[in-house]
C-alpha atoms as a PDB file:
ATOM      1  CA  UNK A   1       0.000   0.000   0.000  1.00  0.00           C
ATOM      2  CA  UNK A   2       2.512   2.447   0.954  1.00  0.00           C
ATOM      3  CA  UNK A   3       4.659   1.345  -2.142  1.00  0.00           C
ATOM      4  CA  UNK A   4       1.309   2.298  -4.302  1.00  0.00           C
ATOM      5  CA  UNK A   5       0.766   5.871  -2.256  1.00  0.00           C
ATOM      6  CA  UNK A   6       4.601   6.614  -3.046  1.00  0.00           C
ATOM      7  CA  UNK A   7       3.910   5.913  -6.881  1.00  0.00           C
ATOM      8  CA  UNK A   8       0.754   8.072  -6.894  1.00  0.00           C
ATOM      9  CA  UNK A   9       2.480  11.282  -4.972  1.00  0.00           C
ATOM     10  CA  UNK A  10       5.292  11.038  -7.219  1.00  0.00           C
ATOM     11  CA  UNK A  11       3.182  12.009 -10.114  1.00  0.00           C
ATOM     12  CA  UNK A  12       2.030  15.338  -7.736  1.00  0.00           C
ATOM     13  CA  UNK A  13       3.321  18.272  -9.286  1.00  0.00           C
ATOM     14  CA  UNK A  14       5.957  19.537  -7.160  1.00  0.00           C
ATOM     15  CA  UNK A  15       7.150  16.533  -5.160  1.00  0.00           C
ATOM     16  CA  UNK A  16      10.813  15.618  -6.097  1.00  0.00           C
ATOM     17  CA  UNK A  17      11.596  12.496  -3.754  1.00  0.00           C
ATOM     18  CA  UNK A  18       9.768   9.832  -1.615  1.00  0.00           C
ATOM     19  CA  UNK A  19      11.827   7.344   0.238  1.00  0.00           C
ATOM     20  CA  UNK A  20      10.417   4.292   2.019  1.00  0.00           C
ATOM     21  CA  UNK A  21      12.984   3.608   4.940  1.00  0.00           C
ATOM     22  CA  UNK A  22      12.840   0.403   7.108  1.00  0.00           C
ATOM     23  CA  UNK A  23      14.695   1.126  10.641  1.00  0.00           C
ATOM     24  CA  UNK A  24      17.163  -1.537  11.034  1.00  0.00           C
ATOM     25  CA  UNK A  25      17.465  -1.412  14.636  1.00  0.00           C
ATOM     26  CA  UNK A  26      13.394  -1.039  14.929  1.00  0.00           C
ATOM     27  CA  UNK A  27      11.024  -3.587  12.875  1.00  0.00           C
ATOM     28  CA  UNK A  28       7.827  -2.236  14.450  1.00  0.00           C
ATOM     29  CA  UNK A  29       7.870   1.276  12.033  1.00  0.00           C
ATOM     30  CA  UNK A  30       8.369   2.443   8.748  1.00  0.00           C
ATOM     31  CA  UNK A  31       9.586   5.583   7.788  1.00  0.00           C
ATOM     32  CA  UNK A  32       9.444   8.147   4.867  1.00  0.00           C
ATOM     33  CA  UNK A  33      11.370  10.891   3.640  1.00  0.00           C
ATOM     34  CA  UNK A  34       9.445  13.282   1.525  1.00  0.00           C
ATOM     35  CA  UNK A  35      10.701  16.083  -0.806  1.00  0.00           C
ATOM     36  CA  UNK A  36       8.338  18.800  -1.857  1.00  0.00           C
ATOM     37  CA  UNK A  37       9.321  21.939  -4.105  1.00  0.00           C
ATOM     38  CA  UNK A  38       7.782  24.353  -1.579  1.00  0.00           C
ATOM     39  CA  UNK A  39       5.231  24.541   0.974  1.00  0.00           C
ATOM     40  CA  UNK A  40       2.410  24.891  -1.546  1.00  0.00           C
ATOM     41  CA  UNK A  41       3.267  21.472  -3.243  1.00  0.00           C
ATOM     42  CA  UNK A  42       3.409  19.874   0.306  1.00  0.00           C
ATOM     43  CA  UNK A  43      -0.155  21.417   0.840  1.00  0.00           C
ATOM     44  CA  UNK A  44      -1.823  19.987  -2.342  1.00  0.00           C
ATOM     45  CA  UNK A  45      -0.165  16.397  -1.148  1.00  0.00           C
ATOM     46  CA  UNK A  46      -1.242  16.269   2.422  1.00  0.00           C
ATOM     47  CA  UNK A  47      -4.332  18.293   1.257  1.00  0.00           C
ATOM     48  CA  UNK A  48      -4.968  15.693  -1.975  1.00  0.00           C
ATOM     49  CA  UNK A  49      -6.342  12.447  -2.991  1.00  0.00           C
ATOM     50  CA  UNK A  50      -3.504  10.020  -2.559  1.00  0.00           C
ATOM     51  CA  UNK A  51      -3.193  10.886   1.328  1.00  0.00           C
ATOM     52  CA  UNK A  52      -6.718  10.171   2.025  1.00  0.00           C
ATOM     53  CA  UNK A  53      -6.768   7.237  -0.239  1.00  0.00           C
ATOM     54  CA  UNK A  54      -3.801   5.862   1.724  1.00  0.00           C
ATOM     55  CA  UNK A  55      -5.645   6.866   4.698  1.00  0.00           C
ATOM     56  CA  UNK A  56      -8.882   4.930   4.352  1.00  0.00           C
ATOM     57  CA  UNK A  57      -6.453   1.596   3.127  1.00  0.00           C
ATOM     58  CA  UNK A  58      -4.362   1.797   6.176  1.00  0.00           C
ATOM     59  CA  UNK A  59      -7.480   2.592   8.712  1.00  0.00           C
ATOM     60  CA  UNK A  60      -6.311   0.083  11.912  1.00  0.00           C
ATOM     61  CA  UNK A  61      -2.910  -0.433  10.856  1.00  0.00           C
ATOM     62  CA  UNK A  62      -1.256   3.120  11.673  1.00  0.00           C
ATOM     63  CA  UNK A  63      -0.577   3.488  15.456  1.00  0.00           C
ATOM     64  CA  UNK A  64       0.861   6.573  15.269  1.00  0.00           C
ATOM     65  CA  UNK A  65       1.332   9.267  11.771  1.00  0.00           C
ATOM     66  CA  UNK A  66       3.678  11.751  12.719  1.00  0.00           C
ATOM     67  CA  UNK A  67       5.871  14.102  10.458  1.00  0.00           C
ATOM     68  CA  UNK A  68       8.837  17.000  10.792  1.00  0.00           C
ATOM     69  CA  UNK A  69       8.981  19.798   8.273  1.00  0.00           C
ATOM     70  CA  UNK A  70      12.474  20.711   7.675  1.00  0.00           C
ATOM     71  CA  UNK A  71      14.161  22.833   5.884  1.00  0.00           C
ATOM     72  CA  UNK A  72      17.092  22.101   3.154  1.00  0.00           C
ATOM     73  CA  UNK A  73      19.975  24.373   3.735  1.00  0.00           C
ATOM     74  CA  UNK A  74      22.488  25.309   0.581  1.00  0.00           C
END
């Protein structure tokens, strides 16, 4: 599922890299790292289709969703 939500937010305009990471020194999470042009792009993802599709598919499984914004320094 989360392999399928990666494939439909790359085709968002303005995302430029999702990462599915597997901690190896923690098998009970999964991880992401997310790259979005600017804040607006991160808006229409979190604020789009794919997120609440992904949502409604993972309903049950997701203890916890949480997520830092960070900023990319030159």
């Amino acid at each position: 599922m989360l392999a399928a939500h990666k494939a439909r937010t790359l085709k968002e305009p303005g995302t430029l890299q999702f990462e599915i990471l597997l901690p190896k020194d923690d098998d009970t999470k999964v991880l992401t790292y997310e790259v979005y042009r600017d804040d607006a792009a991160f808006e229409v993802h979190r604020d789009g289709p794919s997120l609440s599709q992904w949502g409604k598919e993972t309903a049950g499984m997701v203890a916890k969703l949480h997520g830092v914004r960070c900023a990319v320094l030159d």
